[in-house]
C-alpha atoms as a PDB file:
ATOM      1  CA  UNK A   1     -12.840   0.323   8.929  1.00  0.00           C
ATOM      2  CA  UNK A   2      -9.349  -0.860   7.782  1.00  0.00           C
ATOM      3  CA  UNK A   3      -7.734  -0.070   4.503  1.00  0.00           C
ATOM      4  CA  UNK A   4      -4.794  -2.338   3.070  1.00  0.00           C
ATOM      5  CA  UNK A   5      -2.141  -1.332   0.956  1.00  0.00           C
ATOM      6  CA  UNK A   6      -1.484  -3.806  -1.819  1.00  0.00           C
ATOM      7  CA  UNK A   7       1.399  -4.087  -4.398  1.00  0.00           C
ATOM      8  CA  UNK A   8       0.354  -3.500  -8.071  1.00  0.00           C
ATOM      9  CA  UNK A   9       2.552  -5.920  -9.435  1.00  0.00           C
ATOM     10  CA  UNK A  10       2.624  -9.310  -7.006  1.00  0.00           C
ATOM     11  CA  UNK A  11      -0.870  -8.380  -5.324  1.00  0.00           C
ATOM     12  CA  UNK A  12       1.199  -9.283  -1.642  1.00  0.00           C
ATOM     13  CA  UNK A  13      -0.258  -6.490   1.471  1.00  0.00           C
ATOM     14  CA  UNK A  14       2.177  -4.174   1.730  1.00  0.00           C
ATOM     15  CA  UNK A  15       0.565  -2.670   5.324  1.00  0.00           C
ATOM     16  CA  UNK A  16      -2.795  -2.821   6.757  1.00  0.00           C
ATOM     17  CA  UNK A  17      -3.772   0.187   8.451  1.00  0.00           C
ATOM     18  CA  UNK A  18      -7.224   1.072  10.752  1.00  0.00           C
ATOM     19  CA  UNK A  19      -7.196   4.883  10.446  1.00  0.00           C
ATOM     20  CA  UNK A  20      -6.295   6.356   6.727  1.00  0.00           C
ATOM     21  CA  UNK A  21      -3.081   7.815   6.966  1.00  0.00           C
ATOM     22  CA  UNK A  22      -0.587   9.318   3.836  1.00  0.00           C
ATOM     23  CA  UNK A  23       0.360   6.800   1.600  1.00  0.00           C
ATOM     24  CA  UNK A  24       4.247   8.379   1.893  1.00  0.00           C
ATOM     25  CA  UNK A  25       3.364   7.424   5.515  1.00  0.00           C
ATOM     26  CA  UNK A  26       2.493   3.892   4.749  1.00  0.00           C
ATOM     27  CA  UNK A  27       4.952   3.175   2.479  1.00  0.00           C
ATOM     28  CA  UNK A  28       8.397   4.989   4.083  1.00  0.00           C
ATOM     29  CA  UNK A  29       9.123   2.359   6.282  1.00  0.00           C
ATOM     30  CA  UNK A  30       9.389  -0.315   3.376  1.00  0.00           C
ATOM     31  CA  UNK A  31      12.271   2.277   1.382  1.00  0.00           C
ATOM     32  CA  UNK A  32       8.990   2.960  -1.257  1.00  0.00           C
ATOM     33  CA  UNK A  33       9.655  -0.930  -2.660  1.00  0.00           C
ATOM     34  CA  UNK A  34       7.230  -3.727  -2.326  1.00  0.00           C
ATOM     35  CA  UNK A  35       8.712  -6.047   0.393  1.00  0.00           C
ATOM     36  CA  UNK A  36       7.957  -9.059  -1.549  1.00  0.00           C
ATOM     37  CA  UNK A  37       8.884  -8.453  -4.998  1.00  0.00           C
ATOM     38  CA  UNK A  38      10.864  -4.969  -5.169  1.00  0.00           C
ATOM     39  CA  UNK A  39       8.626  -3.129  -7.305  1.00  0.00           C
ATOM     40  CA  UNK A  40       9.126   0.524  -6.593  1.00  0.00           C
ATOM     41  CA  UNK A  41       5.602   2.018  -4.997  1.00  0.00           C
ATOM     42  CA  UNK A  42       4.801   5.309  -6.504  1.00  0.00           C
ATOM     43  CA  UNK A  43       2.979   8.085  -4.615  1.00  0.00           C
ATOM     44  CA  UNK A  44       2.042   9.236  -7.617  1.00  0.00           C
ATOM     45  CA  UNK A  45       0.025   5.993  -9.161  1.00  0.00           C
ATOM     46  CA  UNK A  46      -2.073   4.192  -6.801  1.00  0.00           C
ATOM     47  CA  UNK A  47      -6.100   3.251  -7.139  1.00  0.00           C
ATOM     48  CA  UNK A  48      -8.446   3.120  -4.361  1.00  0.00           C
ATOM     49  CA  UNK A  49     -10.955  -0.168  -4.324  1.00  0.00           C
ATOM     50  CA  UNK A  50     -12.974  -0.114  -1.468  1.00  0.00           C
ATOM     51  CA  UNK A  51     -14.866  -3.125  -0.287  1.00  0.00           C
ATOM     52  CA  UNK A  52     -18.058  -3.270   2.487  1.00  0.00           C
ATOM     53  CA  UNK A  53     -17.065  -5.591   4.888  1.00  0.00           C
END
């Protein structure tokens, strides 16, 4: 299983990970901003979709 981390705003993968980790985790490295369009990622407002592959 691998879960990816898209932006809200531009839709662009922010990380792709293959074992769930903390979304602080995931999105730390990036200084909590998309790295495509700057939106600010919130721990605090995300949604799950999951998809069968």
């Amino acid at each position: 299983m691998s879960v990816e981390v898209v932006c809200g705003k531009c839709g662009k993968k922010v990380a792709n990970m293959k074992m769930l980790k903390s979304i602080k985790d995931v999105i730390r490295p990036y200084n909590n901003k998309c790295p495509s369009c700057g939106q600010t990622l919130s721990t605090a407002e995300f949604s799950l979709d999951v998809q069968e592959n």
